[in-house]
N, C-alpha and C. Protein backbone atom coordinates (compact mmCIF):
# COMPACT_ATOMS: atom_id res chain seq x y z
N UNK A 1 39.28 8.03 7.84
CA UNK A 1 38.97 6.65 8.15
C UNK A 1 40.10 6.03 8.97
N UNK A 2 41.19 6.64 8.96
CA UNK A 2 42.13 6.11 9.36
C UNK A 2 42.35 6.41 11.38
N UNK A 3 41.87 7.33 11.52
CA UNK A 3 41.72 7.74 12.86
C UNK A 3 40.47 7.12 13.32
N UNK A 4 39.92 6.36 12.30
CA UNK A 4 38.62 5.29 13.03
C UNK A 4 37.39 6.22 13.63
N UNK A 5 37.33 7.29 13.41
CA UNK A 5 35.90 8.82 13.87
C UNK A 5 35.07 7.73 14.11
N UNK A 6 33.96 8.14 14.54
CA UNK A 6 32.97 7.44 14.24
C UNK A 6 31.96 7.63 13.14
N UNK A 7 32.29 9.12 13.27
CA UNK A 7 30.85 9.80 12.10
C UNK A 7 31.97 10.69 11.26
N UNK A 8 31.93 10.74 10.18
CA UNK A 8 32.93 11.98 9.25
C UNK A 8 31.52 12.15 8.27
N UNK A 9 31.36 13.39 8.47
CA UNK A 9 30.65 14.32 7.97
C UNK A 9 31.23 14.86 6.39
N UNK A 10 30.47 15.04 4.58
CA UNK A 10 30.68 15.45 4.07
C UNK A 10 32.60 14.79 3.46
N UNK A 11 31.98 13.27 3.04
CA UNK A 11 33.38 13.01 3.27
C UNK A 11 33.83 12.68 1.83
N UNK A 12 34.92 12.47 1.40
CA UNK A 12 35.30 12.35 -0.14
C UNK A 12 36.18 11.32 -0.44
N UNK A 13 35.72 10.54 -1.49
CA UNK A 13 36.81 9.32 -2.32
C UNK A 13 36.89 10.02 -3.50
N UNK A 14 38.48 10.18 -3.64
CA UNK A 14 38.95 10.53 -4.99
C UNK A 14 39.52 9.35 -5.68
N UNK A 15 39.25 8.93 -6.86
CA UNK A 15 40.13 7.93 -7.75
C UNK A 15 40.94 8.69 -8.84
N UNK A 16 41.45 7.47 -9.50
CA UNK A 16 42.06 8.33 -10.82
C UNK A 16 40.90 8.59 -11.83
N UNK A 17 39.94 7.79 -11.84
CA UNK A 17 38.72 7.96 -12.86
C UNK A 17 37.74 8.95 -12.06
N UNK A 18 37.59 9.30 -10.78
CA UNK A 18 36.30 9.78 -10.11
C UNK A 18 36.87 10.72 -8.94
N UNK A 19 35.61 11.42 -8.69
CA UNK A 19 35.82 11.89 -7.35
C UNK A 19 34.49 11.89 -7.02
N UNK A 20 34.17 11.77 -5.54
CA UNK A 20 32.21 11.51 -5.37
C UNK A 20 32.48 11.92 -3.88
N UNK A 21 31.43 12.92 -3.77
CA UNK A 21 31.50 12.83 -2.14
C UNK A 21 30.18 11.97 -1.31
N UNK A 22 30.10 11.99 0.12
CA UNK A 22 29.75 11.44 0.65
C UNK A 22 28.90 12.07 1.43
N UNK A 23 27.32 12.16 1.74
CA UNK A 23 27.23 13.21 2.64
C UNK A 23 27.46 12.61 4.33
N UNK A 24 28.03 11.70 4.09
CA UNK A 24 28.65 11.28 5.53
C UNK A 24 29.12 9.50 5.40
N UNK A 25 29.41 9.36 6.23
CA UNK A 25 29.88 7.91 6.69
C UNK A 25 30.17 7.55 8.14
N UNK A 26 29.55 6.27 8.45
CA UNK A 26 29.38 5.82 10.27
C UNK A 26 30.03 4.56 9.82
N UNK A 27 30.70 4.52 11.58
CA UNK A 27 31.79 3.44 11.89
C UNK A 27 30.72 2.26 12.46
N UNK A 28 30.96 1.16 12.16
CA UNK A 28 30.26 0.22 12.74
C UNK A 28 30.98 -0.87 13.00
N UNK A 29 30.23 -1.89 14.21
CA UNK A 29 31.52 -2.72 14.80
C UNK A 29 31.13 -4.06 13.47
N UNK A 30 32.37 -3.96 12.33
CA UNK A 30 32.09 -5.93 12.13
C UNK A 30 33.42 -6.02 11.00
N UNK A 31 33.58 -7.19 10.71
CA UNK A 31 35.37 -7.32 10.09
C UNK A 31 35.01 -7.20 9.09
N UNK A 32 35.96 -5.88 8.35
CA UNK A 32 36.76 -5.74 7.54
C UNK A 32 38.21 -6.26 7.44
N UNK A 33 38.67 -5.26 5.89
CA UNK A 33 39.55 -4.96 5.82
C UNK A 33 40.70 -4.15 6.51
N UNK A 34 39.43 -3.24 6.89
CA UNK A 34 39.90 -2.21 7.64
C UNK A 34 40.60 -2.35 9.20
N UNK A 35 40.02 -3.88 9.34
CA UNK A 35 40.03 -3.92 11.29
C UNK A 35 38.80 -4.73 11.07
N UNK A 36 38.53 -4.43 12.81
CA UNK A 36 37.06 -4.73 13.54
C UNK A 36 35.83 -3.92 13.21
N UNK A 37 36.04 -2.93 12.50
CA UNK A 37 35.11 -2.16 12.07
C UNK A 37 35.27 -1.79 10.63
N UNK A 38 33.85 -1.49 10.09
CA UNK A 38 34.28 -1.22 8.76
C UNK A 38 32.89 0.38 8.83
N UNK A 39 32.93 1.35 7.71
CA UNK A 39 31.99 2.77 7.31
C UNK A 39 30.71 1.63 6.78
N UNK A 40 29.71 2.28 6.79
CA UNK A 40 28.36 2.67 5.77
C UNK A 40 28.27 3.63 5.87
N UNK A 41 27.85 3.81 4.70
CA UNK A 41 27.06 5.32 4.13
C UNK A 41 26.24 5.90 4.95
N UNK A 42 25.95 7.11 4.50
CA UNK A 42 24.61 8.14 5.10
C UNK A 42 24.31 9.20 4.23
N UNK A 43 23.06 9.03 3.79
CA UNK A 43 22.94 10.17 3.07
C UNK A 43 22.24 10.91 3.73
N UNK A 44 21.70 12.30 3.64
CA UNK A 44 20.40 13.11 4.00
C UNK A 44 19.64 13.45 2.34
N UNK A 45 18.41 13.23 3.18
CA UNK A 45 17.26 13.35 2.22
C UNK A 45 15.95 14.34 2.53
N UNK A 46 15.41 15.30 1.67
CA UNK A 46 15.24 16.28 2.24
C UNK A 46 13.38 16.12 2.58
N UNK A 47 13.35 15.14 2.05
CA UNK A 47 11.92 14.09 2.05
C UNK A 47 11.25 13.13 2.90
N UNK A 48 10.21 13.30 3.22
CA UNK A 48 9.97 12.72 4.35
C UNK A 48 9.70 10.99 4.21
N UNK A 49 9.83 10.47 2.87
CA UNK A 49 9.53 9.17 2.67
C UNK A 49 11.40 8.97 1.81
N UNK A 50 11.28 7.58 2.19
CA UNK A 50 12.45 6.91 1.20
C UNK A 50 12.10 6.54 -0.18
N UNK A 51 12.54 6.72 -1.86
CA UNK A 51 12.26 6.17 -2.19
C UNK A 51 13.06 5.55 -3.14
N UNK A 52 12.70 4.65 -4.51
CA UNK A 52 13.70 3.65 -4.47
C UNK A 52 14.92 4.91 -5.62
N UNK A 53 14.80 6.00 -5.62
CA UNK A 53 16.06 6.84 -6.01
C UNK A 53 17.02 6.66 -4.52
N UNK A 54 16.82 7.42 -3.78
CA UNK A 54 17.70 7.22 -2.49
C UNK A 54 18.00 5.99 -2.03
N UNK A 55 17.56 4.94 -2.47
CA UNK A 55 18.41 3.60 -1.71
C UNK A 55 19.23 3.12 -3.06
N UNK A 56 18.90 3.47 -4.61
CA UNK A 56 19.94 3.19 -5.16
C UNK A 56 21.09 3.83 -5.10
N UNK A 57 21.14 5.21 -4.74
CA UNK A 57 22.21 5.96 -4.75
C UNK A 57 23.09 5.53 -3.09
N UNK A 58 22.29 5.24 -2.20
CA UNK A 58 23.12 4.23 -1.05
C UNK A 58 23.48 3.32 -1.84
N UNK A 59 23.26 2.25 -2.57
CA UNK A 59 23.57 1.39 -3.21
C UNK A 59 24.98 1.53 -3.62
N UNK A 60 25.05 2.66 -4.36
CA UNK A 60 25.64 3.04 -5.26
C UNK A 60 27.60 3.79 -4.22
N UNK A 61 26.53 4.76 -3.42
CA UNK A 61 27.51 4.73 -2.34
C UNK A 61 28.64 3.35 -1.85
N UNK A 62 27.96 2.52 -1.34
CA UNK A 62 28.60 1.92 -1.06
C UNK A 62 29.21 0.68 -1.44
N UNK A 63 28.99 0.46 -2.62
CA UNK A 63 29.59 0.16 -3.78
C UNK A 63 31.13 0.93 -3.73
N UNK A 64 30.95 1.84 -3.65
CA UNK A 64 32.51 2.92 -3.50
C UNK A 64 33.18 2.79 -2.53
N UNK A 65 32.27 2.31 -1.33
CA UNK A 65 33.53 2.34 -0.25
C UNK A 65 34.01 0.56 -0.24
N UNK A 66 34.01 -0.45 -0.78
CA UNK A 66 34.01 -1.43 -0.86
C UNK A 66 35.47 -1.50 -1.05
N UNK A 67 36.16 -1.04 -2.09
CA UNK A 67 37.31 -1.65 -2.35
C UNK A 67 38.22 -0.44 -1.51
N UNK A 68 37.26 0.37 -0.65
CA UNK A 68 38.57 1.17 -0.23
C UNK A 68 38.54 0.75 1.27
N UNK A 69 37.68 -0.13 1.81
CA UNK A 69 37.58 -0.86 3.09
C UNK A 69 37.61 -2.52 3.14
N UNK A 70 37.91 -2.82 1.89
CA UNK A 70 37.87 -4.38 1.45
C UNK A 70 36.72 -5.41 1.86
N UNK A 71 35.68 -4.37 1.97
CA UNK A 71 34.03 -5.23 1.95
C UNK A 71 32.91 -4.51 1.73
N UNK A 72 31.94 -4.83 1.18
CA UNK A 72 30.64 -3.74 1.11
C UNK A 72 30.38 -3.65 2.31
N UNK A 73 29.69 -2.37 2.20
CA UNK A 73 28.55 -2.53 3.72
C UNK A 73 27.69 -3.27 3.55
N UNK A 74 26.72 -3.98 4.29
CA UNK A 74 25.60 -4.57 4.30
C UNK A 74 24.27 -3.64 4.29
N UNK A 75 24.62 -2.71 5.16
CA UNK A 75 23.50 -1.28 4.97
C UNK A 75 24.11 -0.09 5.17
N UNK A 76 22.85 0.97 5.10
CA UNK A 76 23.40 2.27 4.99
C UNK A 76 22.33 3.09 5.92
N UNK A 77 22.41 4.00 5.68
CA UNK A 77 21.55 5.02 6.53
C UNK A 77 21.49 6.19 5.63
N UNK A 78 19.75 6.53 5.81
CA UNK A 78 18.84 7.97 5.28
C UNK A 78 18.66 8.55 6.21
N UNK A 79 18.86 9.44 6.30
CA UNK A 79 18.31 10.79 7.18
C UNK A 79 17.49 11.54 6.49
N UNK A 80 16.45 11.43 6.77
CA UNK A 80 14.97 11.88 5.98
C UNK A 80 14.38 12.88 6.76
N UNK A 81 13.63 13.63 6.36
CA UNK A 81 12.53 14.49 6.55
C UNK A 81 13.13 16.02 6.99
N UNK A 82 12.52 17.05 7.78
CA UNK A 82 12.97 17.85 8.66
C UNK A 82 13.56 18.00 10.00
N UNK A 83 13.33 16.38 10.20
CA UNK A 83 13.84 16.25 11.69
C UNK A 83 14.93 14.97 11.87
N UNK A 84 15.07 14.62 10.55
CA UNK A 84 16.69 13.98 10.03
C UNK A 84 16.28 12.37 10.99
N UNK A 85 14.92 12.12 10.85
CA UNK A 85 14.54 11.10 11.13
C UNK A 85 15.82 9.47 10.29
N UNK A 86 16.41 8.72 11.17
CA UNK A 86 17.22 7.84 10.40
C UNK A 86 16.43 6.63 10.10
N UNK A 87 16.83 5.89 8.94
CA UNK A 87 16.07 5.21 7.97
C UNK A 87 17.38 4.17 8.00
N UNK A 88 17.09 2.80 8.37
CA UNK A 88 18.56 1.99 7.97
C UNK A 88 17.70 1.22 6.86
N UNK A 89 18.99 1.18 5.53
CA UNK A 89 18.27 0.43 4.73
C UNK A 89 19.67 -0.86 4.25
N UNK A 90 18.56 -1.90 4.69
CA UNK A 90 19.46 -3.27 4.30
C UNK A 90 19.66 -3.66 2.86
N UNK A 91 20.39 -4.78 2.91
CA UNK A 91 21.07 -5.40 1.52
C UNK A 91 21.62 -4.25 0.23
N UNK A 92 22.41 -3.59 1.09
CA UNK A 92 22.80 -2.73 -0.05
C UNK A 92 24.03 -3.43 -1.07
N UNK A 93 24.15 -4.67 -0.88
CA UNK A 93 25.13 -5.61 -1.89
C UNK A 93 24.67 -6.00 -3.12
N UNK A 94 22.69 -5.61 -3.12
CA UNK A 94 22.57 -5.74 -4.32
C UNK A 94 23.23 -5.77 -5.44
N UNK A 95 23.11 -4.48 -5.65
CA UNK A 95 24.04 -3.93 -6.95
C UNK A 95 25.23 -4.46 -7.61
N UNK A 96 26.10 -5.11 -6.76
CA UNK A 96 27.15 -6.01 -6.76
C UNK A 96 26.95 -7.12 -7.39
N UNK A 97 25.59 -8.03 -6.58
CA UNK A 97 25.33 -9.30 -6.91
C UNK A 97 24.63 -9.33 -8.31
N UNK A 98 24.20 -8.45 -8.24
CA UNK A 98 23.29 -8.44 -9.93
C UNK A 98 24.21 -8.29 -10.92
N UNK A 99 24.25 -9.77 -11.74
CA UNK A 99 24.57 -9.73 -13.11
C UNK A 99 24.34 -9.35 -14.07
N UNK A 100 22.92 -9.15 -13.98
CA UNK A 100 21.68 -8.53 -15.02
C UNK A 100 21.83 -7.39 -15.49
N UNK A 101 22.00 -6.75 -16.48
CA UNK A 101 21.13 -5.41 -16.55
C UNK A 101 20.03 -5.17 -16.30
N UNK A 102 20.20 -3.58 -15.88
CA UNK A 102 18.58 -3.26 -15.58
C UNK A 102 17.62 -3.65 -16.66
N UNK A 103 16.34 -3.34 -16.11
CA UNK A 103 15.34 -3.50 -17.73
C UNK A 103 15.23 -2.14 -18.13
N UNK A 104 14.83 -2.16 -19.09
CA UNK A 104 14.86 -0.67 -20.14
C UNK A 104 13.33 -0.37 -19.78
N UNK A 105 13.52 0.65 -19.76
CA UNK A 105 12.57 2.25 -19.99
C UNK A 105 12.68 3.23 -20.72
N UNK A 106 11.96 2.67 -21.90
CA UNK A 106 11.92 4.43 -22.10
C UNK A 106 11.03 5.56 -21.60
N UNK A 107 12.03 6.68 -21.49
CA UNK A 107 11.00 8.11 -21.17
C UNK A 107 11.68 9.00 -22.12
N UNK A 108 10.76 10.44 -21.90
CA UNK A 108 10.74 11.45 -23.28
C UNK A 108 12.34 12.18 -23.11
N UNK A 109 13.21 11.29 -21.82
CA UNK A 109 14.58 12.11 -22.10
C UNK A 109 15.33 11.39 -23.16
N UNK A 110 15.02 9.61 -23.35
CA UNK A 110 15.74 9.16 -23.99
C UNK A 110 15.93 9.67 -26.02
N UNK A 111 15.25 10.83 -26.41
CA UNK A 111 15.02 11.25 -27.54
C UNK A 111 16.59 11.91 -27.37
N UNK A 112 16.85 12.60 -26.91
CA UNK A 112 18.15 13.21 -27.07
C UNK A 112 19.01 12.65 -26.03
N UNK A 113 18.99 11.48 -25.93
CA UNK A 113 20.50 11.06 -25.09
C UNK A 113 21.30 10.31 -25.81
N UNK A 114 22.31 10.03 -26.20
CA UNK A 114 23.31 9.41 -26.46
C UNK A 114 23.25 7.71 -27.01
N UNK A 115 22.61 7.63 -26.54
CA UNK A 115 22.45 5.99 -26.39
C UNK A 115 21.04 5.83 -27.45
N UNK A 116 20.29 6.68 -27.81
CA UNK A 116 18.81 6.33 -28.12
C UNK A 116 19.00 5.88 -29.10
N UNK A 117 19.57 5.25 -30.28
CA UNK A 117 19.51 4.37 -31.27
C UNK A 117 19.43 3.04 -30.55
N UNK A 118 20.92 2.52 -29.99
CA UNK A 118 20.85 1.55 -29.08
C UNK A 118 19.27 0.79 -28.23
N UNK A 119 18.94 1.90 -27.57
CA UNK A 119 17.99 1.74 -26.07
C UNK A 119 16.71 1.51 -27.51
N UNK A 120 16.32 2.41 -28.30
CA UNK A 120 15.13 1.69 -29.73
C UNK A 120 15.28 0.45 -29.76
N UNK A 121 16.62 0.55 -30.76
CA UNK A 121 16.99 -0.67 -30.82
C UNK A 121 16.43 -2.00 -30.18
N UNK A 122 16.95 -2.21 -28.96
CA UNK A 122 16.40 -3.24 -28.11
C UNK A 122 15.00 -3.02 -27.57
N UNK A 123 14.66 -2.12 -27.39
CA UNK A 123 13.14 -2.33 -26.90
C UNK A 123 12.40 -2.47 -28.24
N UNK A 124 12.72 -2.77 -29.19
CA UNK A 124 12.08 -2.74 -30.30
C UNK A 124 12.17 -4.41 -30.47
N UNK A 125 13.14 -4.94 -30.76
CA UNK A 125 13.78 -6.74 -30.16
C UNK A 125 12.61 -6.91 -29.61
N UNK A 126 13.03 -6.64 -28.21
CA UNK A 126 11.79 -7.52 -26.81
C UNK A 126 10.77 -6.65 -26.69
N UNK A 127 10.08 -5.70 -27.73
CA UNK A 127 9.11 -5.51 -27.51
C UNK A 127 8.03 -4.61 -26.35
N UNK A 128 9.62 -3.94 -26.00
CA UNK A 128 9.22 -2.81 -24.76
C UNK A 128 7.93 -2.08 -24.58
N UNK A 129 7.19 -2.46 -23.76
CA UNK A 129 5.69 -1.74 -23.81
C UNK A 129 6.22 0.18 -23.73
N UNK A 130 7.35 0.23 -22.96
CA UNK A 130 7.43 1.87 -22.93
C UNK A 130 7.63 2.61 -24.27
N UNK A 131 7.49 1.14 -25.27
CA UNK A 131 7.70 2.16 -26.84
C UNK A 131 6.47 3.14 -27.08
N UNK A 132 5.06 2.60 -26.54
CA UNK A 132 3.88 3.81 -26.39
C UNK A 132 4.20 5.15 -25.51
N UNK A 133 3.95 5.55 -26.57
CA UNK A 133 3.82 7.04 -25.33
C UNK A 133 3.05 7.21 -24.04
N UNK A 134 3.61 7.66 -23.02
CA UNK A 134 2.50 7.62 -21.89
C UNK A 134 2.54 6.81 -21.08
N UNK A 135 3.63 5.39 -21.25
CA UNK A 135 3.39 4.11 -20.42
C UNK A 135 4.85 4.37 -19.78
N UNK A 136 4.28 4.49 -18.75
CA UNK A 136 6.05 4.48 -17.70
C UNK A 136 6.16 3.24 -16.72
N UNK A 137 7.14 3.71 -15.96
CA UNK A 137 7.08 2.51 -15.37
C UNK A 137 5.72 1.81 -14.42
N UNK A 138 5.47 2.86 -13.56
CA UNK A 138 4.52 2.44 -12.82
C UNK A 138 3.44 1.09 -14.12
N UNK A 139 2.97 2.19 -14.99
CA UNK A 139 1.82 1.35 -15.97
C UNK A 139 2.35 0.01 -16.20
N UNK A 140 3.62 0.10 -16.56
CA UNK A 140 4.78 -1.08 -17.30
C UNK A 140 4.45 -2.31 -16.02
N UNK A 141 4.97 -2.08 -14.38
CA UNK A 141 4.48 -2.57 -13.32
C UNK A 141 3.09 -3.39 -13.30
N UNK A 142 2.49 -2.56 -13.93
CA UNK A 142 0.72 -2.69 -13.21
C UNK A 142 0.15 -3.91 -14.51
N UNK A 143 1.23 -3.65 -16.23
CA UNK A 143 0.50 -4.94 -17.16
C UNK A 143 1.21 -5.57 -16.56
N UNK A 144 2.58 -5.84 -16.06
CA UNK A 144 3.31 -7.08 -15.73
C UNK A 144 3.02 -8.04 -14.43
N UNK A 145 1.93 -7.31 -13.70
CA UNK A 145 1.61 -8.13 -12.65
C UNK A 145 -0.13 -8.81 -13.50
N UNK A 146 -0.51 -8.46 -14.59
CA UNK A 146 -1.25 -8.82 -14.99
C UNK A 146 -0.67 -9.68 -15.96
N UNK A 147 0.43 -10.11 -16.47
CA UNK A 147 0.98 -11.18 -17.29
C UNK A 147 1.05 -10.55 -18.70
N UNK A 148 1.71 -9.38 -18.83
CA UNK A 148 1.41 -8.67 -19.99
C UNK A 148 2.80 -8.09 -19.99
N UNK A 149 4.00 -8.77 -20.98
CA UNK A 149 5.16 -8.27 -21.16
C UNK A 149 5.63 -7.53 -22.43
N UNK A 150 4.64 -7.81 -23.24
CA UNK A 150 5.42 -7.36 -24.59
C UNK A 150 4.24 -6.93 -24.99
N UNK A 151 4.12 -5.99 -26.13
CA UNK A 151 3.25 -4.83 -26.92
C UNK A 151 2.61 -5.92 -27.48
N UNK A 152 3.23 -7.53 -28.01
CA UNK A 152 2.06 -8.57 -28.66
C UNK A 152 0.80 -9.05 -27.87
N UNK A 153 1.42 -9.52 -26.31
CA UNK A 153 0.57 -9.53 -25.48
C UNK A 153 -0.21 -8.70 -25.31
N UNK A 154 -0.01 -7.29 -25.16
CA UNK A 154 -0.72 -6.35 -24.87
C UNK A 154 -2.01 -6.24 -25.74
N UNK A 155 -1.70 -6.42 -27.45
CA UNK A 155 -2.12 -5.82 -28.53
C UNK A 155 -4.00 -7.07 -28.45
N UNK A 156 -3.28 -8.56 -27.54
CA UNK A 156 -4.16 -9.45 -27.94
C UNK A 156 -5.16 -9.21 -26.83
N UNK A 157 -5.26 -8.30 -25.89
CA UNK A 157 -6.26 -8.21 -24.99
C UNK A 157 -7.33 -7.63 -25.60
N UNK A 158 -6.79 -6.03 -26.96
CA UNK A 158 -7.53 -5.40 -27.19
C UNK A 158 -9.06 -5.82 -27.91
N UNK A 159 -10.38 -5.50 -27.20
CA UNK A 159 -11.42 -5.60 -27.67
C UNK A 159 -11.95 -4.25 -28.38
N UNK A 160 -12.59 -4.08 -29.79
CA UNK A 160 -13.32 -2.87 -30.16
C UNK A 160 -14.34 -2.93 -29.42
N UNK A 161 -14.59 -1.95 -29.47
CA UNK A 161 -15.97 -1.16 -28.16
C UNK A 161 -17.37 -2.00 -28.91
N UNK A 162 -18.00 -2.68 -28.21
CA UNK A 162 -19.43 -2.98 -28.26
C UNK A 162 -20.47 -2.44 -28.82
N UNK A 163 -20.86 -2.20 -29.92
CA UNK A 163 -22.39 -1.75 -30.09
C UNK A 163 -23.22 -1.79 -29.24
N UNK A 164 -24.05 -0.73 -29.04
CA UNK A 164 -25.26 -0.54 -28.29
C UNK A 164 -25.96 -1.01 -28.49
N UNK A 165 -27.42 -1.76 -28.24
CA UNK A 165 -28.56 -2.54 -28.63
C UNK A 165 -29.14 -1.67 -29.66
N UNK A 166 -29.29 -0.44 -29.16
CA UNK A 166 -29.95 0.52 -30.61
C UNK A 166 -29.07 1.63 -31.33
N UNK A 167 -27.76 1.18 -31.30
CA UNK A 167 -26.85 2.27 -31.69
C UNK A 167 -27.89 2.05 -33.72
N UNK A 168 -27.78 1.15 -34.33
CA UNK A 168 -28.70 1.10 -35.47
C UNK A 168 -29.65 1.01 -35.82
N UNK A 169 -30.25 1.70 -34.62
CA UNK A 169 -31.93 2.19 -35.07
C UNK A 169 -32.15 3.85 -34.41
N UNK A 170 -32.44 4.72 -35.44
CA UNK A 170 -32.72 5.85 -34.72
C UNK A 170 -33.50 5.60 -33.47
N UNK A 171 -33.41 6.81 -32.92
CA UNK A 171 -34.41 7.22 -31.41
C UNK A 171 -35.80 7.49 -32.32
N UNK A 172 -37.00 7.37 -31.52
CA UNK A 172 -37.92 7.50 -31.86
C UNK A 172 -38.14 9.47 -32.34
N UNK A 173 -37.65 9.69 -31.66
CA UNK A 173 -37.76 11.35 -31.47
C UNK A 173 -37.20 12.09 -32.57
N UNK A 174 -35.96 11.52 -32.79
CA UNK A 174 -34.50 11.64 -33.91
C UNK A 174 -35.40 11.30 -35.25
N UNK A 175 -36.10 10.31 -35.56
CA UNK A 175 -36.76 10.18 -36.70
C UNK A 175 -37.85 10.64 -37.35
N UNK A 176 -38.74 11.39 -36.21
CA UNK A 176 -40.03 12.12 -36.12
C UNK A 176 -39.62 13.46 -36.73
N UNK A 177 -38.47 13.73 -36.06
CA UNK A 177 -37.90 15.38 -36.27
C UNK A 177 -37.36 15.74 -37.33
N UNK A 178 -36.74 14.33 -38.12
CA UNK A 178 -36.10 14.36 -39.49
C UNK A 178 -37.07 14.48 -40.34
N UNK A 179 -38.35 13.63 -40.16
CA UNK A 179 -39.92 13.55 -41.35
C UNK A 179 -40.45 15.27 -41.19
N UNK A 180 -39.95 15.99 -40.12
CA UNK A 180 -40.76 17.27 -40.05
C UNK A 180 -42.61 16.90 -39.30
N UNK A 181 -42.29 15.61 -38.64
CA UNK A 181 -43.71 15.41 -38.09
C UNK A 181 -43.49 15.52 -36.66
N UNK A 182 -42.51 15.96 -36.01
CA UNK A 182 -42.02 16.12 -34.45
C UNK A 182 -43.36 17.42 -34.19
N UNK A 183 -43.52 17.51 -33.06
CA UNK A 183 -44.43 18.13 -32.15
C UNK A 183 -43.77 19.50 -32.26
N UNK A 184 -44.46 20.52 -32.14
CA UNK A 184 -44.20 22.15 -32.07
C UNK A 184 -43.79 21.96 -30.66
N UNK A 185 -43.17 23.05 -30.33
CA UNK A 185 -42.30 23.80 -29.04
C UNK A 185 -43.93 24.29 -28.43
């Protein structure tokens, strides 16, 4: 960084807590710390779509180069597909600005991870719809745009299935055949 490259290929931040590499970093003209120019990220992705795994891990990237250039990047760059098609993806300061924790999910890894008393714990509190088996995020997505946050909400939509008009009256046929007065073959 210090010879100002433009492109450094396969590049590495070591800390005292970490070491992470980079699968690249580009010089771009705007003020830093650094000068007149400050890096964003680049990853390659071996996929022909972006999705939101690869822009958190840009995220996440450049999050790292922040305090070693004395500003985030604003974006980063994917190199996607087989033909290393580039992808610029903005507001990578997210991560920074968010105070929040993420929201919880559970999936079938959280049974043996470390944390799974905890991660129960609270989705048990607020009522995490991912406490059913089977409901991931996408599903979790699809009640919450329907106004459905918690397993109470959920529980008050449920209707039992409808009776049929003649579910309590035999079939005519069904009752003939039981008397032994049904028609021969």
């Amino acid at each position: 960084m210090r010879r100002r490259a433009a492109f450094i290929l396969d590049a590495g931040f070591e800390d005292d807590d970490f070491l992470i590499q980079f699968d690249g970093i580009k010089k771009v003209e705007s003020r830093s710390g650094a000068g007149s120019f400050q890096y964003e990220p680049v990853l390659f992705h071996e996929g022909r779509q972006v999705h939101e795994p690869q822009r958190l891990m840009l995220e996440v990237l450049g999050a790292l180069l922040a305090p070693v250039q004395g500003k985030a990047p604003d974006r980063g760059v994917i190199c996607r597909g087989p033909d290393c098609s580039a992808t610029t993806v903005q507001a990578l300061i997210r991560i920074q600005r968010d105070e929040t924790a993420p929201k919880l999910l559970l999936n079938k890894h959280c049974q043996v991870g470390e944390f799974r008393a905890r991660c129960h714990t609270s989705a048990v509190a607020e009522e995490n719809l991912t406490l059913l088996r089977g409901v991931g995020a996408k599903e979790v997505r699809a009640y919450e745009r329907k106004g459905r946050f918690t397993l109470t909400q959920l529980a008050h939509t449920f209707r039992p299935r409808r009776k049929g008009r003649r579910s309590d009256q035999p079939s005519r046929r069904r009752a003939s055949c039981a008397a032994g007065t049904g028609a021969p073959r």
